[in-house]
PDB file of N, CA and C in Angstrom:
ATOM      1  N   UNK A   1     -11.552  35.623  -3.868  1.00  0.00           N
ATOM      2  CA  UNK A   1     -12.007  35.610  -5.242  1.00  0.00           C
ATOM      3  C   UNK A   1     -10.976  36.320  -6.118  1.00  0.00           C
ATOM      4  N   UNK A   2     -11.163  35.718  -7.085  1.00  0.00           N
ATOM      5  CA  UNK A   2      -9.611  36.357  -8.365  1.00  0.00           C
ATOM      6  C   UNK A   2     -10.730  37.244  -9.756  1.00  0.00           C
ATOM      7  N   UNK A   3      -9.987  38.243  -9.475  1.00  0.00           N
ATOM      8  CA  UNK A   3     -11.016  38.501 -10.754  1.00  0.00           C
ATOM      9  C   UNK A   3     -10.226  39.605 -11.710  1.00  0.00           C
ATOM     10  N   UNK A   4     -10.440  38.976 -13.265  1.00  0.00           N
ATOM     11  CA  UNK A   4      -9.599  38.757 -14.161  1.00  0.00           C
ATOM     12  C   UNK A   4     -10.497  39.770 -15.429  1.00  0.00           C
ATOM     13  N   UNK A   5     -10.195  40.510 -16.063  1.00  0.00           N
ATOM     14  CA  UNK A   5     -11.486  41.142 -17.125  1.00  0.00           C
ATOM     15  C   UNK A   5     -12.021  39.625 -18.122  1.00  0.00           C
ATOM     16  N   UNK A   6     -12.801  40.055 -18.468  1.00  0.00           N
ATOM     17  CA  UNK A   6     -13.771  38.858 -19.380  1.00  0.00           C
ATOM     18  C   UNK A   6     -12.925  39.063 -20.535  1.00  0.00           C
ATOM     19  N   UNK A   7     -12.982  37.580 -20.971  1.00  0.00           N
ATOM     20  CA  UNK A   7     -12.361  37.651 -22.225  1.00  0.00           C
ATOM     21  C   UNK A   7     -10.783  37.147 -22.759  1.00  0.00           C
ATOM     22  N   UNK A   8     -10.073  37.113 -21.138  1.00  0.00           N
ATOM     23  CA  UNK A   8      -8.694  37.023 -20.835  1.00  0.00           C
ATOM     24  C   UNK A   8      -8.143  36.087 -20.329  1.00  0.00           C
ATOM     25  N   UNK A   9      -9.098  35.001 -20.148  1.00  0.00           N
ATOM     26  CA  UNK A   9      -8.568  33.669 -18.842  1.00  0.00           C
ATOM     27  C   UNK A   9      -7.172  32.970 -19.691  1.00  0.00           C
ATOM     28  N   UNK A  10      -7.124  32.846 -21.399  1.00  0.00           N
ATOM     29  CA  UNK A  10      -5.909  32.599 -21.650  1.00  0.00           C
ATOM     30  C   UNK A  10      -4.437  32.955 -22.022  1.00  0.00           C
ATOM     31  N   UNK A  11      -4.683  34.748 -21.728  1.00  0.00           N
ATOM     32  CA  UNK A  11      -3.199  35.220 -21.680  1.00  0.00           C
ATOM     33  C   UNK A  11      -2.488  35.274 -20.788  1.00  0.00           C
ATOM     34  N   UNK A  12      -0.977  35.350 -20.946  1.00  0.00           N
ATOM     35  CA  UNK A  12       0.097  34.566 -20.144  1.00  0.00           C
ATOM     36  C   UNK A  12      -0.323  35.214 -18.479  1.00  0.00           C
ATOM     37  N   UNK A  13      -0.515  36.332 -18.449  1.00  0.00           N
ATOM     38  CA  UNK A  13      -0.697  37.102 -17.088  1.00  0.00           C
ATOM     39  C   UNK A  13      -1.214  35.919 -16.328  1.00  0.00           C
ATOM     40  N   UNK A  14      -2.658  35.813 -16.843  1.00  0.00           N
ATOM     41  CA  UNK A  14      -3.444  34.742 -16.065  1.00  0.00           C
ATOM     42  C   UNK A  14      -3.328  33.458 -16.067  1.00  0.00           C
ATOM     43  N   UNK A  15      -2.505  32.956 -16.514  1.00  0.00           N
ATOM     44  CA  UNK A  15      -2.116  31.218 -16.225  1.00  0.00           C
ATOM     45  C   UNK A  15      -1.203  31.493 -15.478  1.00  0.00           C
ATOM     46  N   UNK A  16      -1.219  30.552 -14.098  1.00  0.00           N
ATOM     47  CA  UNK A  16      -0.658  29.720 -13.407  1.00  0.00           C
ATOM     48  C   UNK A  16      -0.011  28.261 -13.893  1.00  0.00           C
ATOM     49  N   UNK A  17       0.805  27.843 -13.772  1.00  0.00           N
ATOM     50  CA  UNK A  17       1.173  26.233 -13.898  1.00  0.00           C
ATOM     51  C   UNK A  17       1.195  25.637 -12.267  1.00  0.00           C
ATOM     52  N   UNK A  18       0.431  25.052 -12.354  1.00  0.00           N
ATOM     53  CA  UNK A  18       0.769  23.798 -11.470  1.00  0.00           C
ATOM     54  C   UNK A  18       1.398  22.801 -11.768  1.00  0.00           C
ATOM     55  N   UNK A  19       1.730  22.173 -10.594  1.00  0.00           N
ATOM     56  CA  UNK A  19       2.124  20.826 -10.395  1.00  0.00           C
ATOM     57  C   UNK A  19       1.784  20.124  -9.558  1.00  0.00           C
ATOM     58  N   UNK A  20       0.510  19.510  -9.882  1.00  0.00           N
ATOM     59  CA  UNK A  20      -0.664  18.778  -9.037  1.00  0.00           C
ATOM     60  C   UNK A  20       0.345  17.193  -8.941  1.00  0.00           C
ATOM     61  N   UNK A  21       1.201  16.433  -9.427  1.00  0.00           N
ATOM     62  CA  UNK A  21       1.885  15.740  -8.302  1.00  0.00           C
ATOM     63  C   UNK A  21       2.960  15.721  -7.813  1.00  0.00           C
ATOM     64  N   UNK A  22       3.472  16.767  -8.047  1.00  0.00           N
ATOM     65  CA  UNK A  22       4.332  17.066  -7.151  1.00  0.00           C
ATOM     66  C   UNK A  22       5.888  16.315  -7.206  1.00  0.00           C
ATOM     67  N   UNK A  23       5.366  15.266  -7.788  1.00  0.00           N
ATOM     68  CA  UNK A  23       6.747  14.092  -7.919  1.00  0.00           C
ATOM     69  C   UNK A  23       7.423  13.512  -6.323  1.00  0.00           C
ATOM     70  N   UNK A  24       8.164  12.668  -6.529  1.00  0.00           N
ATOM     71  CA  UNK A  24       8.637  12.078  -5.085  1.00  0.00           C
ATOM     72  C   UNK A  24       7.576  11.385  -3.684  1.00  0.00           C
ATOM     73  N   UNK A  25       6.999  10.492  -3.561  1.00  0.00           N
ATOM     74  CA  UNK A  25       5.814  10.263  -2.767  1.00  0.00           C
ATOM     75  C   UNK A  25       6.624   9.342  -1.939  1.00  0.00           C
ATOM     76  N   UNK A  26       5.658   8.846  -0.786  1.00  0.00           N
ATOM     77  CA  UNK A  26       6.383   8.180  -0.326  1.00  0.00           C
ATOM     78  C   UNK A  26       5.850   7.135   0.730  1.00  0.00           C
ATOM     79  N   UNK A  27       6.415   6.135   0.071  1.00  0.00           N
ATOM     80  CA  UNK A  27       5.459   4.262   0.146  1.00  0.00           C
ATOM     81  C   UNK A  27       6.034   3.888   1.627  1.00  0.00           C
ATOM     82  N   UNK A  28       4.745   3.641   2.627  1.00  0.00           N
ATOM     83  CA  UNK A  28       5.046   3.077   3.789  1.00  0.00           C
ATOM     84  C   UNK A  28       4.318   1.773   3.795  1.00  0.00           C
ATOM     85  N   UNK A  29       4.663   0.957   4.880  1.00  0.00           N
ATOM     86  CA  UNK A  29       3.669  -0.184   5.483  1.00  0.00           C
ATOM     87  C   UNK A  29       3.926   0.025   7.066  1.00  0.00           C
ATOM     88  N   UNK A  30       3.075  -0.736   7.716  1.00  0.00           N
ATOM     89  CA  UNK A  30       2.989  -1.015   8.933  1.00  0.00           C
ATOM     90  C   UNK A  30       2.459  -2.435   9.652  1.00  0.00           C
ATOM     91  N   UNK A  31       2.630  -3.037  10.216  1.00  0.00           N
ATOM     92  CA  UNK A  31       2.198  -4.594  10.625  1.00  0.00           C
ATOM     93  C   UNK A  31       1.028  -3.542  12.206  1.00  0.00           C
ATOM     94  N   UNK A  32      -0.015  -4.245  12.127  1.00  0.00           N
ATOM     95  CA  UNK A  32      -0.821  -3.645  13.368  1.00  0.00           C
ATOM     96  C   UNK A  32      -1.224  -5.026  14.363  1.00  0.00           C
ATOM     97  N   UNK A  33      -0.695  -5.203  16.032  1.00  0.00           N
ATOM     98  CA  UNK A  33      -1.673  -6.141  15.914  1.00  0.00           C
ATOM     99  C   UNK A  33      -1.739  -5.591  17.803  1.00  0.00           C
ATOM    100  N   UNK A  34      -2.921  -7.139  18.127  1.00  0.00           N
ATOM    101  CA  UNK A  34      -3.622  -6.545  19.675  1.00  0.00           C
ATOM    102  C   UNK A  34      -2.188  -6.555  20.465  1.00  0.00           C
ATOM    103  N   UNK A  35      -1.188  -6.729  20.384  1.00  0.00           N
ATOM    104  CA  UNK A  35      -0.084  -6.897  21.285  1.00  0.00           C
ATOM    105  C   UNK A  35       1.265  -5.584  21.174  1.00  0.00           C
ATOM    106  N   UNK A  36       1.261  -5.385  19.697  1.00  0.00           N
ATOM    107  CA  UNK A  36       2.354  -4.234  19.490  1.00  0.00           C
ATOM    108  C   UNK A  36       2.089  -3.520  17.970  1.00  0.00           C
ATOM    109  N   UNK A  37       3.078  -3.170  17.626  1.00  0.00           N
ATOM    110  CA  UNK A  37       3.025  -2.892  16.318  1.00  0.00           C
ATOM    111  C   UNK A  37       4.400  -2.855  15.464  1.00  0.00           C
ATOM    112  N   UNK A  38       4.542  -2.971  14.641  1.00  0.00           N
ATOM    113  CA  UNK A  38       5.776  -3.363  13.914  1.00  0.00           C
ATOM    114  C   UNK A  38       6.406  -1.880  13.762  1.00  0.00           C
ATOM    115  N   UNK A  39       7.715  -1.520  13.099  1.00  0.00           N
ATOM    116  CA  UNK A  39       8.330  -0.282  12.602  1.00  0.00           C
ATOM    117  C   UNK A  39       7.446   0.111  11.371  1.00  0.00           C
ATOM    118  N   UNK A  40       8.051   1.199  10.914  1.00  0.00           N
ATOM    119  CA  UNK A  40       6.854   1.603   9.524  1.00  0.00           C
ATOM    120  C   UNK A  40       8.111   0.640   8.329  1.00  0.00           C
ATOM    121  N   UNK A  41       8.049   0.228   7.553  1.00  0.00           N
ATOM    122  CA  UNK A  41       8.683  -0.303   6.439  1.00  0.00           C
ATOM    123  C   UNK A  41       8.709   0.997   5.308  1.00  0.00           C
ATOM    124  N   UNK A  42       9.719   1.468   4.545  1.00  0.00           N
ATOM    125  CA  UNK A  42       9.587   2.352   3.894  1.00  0.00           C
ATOM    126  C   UNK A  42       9.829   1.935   2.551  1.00  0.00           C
ATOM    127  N   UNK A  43       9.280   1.849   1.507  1.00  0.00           N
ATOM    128  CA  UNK A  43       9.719   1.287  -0.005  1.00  0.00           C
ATOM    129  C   UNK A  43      10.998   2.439  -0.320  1.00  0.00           C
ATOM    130  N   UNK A  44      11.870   2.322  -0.700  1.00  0.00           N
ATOM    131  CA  UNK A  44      13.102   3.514  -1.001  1.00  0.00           C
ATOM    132  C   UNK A  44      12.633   2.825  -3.243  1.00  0.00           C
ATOM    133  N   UNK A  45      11.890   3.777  -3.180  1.00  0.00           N
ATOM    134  CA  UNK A  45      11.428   4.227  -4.768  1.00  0.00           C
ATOM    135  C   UNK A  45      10.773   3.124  -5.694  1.00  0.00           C
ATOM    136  N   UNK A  46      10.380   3.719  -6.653  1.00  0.00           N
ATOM    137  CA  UNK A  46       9.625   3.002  -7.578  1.00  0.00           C
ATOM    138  C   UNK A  46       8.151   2.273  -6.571  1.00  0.00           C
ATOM    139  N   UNK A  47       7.284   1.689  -7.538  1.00  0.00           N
ATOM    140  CA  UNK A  47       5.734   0.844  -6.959  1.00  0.00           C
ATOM    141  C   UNK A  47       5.891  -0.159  -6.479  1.00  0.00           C
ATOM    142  N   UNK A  48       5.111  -0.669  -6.137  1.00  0.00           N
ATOM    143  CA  UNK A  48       4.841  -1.860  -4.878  1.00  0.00           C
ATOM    144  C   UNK A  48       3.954  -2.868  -5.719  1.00  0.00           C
ATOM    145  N   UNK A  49       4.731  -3.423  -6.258  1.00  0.00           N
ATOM    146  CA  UNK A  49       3.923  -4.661  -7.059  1.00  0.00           C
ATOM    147  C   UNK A  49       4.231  -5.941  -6.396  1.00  0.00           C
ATOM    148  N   UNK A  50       3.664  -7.008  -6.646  1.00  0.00           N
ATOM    149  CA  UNK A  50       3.579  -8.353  -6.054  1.00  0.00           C
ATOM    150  C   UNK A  50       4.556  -8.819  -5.627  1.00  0.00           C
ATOM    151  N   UNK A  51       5.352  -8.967  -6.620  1.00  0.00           N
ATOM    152  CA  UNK A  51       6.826  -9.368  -6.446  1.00  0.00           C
ATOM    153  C   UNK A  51       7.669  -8.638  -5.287  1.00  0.00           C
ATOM    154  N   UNK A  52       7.430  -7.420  -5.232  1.00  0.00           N
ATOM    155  CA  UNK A  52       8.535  -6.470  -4.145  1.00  0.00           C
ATOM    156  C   UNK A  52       7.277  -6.917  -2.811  1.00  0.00           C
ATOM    157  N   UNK A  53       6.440  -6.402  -2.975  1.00  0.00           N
ATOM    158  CA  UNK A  53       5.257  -6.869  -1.821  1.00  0.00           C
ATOM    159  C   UNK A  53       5.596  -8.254  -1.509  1.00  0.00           C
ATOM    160  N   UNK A  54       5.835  -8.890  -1.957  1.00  0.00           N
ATOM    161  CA  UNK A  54       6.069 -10.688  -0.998  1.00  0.00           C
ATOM    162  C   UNK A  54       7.490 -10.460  -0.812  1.00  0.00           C
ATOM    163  N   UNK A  55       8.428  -9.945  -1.611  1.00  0.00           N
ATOM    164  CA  UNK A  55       9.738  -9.927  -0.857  1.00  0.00           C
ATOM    165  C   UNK A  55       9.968  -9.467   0.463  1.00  0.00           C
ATOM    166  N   UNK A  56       9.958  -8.259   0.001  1.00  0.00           N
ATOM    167  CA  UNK A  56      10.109  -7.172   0.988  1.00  0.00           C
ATOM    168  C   UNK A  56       9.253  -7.238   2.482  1.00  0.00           C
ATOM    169  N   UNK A  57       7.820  -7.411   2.231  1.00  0.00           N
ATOM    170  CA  UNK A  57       6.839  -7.487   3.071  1.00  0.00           C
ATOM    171  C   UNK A  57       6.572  -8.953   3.701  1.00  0.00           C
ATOM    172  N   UNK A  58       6.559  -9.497   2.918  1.00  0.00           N
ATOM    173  CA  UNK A  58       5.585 -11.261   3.351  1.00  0.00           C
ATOM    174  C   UNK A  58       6.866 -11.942   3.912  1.00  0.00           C
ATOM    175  N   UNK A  59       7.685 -12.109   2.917  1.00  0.00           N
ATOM    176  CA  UNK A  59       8.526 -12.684   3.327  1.00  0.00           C
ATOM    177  C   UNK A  59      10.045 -12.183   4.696  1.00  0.00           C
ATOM    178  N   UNK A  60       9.982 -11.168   4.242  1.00  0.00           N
ATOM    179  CA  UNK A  60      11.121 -10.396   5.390  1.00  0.00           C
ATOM    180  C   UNK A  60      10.257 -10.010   6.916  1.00  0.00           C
ATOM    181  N   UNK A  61       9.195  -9.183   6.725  1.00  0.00           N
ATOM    182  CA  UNK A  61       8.901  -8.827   8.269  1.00  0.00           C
ATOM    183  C   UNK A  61       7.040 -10.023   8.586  1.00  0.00           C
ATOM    184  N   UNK A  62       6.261  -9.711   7.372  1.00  0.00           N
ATOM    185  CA  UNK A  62       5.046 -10.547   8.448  1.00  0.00           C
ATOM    186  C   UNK A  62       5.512 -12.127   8.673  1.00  0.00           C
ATOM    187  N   UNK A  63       5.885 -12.903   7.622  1.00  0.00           N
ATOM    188  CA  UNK A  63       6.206 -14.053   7.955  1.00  0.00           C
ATOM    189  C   UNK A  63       6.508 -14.536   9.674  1.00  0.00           C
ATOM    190  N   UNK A  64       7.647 -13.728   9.685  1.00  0.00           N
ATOM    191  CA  UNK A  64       8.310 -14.067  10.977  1.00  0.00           C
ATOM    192  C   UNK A  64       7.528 -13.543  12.613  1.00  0.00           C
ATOM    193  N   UNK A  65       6.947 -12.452  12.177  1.00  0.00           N
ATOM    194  CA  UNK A  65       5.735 -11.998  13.215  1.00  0.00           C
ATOM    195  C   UNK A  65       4.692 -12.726  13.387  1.00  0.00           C
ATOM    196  N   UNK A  66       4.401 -13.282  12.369  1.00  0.00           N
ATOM    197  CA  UNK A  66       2.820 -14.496  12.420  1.00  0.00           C
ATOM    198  C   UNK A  66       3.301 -15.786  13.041  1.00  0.00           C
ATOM    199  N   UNK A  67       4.413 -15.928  12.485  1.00  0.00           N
ATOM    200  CA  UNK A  67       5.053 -17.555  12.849  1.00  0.00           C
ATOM    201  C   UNK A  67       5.543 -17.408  14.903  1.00  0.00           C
ATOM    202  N   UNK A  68       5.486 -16.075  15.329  1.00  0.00           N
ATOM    203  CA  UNK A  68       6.009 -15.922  16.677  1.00  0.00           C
ATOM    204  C   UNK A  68       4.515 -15.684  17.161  1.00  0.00           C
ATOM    205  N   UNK A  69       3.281 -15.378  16.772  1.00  0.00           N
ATOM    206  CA  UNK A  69       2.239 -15.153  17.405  1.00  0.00           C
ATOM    207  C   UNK A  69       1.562 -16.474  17.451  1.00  0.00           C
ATOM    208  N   UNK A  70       1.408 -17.593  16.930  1.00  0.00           N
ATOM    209  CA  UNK A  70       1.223 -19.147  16.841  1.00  0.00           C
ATOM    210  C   UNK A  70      -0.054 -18.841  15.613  1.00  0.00           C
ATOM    211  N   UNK A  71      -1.145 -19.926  15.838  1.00  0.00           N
ATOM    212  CA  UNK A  71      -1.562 -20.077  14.878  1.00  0.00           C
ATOM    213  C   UNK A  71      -2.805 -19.614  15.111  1.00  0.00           C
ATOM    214  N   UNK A  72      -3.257 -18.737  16.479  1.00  0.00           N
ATOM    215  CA  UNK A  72      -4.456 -17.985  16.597  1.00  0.00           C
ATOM    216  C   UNK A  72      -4.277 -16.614  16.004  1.00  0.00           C
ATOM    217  N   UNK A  73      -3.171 -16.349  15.270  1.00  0.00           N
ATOM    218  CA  UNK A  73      -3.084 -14.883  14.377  1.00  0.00           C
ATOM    219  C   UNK A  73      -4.010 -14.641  13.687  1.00  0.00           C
ATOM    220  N   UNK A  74      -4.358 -13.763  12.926  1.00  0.00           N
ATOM    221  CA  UNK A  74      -5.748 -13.575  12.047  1.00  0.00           C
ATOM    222  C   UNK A  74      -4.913 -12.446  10.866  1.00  0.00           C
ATOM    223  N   UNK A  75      -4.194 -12.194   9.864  1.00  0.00           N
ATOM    224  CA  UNK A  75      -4.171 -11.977   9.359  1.00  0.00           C
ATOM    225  C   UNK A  75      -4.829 -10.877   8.384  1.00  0.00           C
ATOM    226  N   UNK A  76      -4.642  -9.717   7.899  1.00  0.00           N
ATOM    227  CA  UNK A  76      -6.096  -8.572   7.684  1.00  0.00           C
ATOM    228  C   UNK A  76      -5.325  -8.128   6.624  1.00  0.00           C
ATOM    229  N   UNK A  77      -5.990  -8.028   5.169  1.00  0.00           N
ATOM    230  CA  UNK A  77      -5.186  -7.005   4.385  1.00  0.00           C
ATOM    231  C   UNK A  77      -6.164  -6.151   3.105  1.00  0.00           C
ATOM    232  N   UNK A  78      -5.750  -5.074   2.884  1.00  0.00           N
ATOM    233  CA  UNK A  78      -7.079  -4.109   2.165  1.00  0.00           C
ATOM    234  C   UNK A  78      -7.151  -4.762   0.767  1.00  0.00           C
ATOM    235  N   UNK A  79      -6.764  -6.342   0.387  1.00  0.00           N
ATOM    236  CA  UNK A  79      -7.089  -6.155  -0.816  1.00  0.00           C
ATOM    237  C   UNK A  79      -6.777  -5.748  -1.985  1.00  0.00           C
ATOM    238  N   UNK A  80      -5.788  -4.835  -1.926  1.00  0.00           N
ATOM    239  CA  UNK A  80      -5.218  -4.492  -3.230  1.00  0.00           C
ATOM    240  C   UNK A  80      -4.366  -5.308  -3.634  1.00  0.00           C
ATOM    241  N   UNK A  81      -3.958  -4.894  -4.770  1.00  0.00           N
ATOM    242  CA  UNK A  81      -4.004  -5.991  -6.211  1.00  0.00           C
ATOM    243  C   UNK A  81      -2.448  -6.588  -5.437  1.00  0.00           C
ATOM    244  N   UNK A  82      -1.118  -6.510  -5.331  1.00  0.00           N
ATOM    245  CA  UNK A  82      -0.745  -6.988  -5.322  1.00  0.00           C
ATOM    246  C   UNK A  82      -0.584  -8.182  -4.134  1.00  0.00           C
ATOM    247  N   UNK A  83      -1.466  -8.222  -2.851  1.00  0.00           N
ATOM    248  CA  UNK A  83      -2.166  -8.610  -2.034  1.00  0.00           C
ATOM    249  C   UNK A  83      -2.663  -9.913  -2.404  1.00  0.00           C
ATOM    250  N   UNK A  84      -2.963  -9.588  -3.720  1.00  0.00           N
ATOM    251  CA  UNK A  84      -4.185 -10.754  -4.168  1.00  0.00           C
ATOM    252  C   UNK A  84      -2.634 -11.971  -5.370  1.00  0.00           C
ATOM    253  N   UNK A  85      -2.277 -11.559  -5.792  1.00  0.00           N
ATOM    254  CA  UNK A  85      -1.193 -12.165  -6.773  1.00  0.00           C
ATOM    255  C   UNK A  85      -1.157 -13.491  -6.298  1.00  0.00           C
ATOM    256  N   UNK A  86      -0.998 -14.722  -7.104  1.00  0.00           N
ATOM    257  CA  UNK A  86      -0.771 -15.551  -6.928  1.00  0.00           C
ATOM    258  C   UNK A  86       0.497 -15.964  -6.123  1.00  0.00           C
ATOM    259  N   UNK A  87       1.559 -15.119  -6.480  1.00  0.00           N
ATOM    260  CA  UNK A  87       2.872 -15.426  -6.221  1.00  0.00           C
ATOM    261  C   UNK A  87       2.467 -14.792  -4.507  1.00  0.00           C
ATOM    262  N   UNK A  88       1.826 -14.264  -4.190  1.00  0.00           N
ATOM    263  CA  UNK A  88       1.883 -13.860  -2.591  1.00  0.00           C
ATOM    264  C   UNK A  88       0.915 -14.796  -1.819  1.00  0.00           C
ATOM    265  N   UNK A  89      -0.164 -15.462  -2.700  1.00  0.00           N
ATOM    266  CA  UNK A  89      -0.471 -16.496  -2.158  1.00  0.00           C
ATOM    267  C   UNK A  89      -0.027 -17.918  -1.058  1.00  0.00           C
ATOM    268  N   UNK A  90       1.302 -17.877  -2.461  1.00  0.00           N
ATOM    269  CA  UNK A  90       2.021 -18.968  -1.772  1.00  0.00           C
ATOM    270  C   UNK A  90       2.533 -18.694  -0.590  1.00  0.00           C
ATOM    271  N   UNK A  91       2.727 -18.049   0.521  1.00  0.00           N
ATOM    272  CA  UNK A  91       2.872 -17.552   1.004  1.00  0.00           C
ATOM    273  C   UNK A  91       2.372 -18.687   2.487  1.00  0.00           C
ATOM    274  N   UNK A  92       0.906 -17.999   2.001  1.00  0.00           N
ATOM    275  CA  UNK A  92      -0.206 -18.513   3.056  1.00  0.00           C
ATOM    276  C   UNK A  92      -0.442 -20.117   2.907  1.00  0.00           C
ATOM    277  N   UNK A  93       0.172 -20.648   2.378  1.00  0.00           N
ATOM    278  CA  UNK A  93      -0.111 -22.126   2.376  1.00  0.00           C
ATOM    279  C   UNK A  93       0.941 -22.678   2.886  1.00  0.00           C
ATOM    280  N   UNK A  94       2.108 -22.354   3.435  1.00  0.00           N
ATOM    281  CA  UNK A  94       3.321 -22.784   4.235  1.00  0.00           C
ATOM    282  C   UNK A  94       2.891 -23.132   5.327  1.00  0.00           C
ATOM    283  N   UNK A  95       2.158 -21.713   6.329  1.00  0.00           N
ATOM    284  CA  UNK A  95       2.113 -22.176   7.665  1.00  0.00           C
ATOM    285  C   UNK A  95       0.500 -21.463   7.399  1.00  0.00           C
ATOM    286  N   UNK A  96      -0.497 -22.960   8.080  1.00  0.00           N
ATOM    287  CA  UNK A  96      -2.156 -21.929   7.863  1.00  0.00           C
ATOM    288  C   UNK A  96      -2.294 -21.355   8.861  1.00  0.00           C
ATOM    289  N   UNK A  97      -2.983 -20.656   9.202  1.00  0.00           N
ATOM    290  CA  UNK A  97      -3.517 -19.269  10.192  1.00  0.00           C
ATOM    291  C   UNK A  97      -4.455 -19.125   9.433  1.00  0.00           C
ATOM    292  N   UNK A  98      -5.123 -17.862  10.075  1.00  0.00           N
ATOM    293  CA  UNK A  98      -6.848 -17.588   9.609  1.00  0.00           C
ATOM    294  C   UNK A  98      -6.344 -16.059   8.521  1.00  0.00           C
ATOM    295  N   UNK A  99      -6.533 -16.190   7.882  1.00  0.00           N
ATOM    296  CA  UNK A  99      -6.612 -14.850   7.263  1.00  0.00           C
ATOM    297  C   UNK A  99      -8.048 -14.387   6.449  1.00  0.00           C
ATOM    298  N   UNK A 100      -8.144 -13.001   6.863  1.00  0.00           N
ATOM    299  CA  UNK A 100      -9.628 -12.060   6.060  1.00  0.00           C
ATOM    300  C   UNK A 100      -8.838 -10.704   5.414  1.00  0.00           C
ATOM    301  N   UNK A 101      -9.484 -11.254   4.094  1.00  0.00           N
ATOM    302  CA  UNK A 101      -9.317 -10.111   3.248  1.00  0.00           C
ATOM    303  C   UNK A 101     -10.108  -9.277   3.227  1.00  0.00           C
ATOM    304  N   UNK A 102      -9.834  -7.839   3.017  1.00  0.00           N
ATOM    305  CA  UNK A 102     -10.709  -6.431   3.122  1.00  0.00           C
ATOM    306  C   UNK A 102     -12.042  -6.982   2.481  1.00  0.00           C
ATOM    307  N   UNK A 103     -13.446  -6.018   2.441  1.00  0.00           N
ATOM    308  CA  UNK A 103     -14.666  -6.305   1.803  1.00  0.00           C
ATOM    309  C   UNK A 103     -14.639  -5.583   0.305  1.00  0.00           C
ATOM    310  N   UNK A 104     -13.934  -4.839   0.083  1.00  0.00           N
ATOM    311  CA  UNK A 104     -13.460  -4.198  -1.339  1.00  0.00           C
ATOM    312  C   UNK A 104     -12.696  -5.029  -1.917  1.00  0.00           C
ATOM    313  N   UNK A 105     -13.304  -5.759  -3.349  1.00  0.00           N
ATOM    314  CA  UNK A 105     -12.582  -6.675  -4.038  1.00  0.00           C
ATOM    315  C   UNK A 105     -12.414  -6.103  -5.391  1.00  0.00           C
ATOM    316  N   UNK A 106     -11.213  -5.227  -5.843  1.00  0.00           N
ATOM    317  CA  UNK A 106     -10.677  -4.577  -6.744  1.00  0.00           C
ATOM    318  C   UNK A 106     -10.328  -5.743  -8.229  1.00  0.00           C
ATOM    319  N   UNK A 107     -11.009  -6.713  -7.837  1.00  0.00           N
ATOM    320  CA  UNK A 107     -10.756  -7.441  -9.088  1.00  0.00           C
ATOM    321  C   UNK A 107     -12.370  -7.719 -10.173  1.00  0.00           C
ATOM    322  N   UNK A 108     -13.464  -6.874  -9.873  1.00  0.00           N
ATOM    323  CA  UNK A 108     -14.639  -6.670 -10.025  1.00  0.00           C
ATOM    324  C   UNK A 108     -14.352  -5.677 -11.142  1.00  0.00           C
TER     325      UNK A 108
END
């Protein structure tokens, strides 16, 4: 417990500054399946929007992992927004397989 006289919570003594984020975070993926598991993929900066998500992701590492597992793969993803983008769609209409999207639909 911190205890401060009444009356005082805003002179300089008693403020602290934080820095609740801290800055620098840091964006992984992972491919999971019943046979192995992929490397972690690391984003090197900035967000993960649709466009970098189908590059980076759809197109560079799951593509080629789904297309080597045949067409009993099942596909699983949480749903978030860039997940859902049209442009990552196209994707899934090249080669069909079964895919299920998470039960959280962030477009509600």
């Amino acid at each position: 417990m911190i205890w401060r006289e009444q009356g005082t919570r805003y002179r300089a003594p008693n403020i602290v500054e934080r820095d609740h984020y801290r800055g620098g975070g840091l964006l992984v993926w992972a491919g999971i399946a019943t046979n192995g598991r992929s490397d972690l993929y690391v984003f090197a900066g900035g967000s993960v929007e649709a466009g970098r998500y189908r590059d980076e992701i759809l197109h560079s590492l799951l593509r080629p992992s789904i297309a080597a597992m045949g067409t009993d793969a099942i596909f699983m993803d949480d749903n978030a927004l860039p997940h859902k983008h049209d442009s990552c769609e196209v994707i899934w209409r090249v080669k069909p397989f079964h895919r299920w999207h998470g039960l959280l639909d962030h477009r509600t």
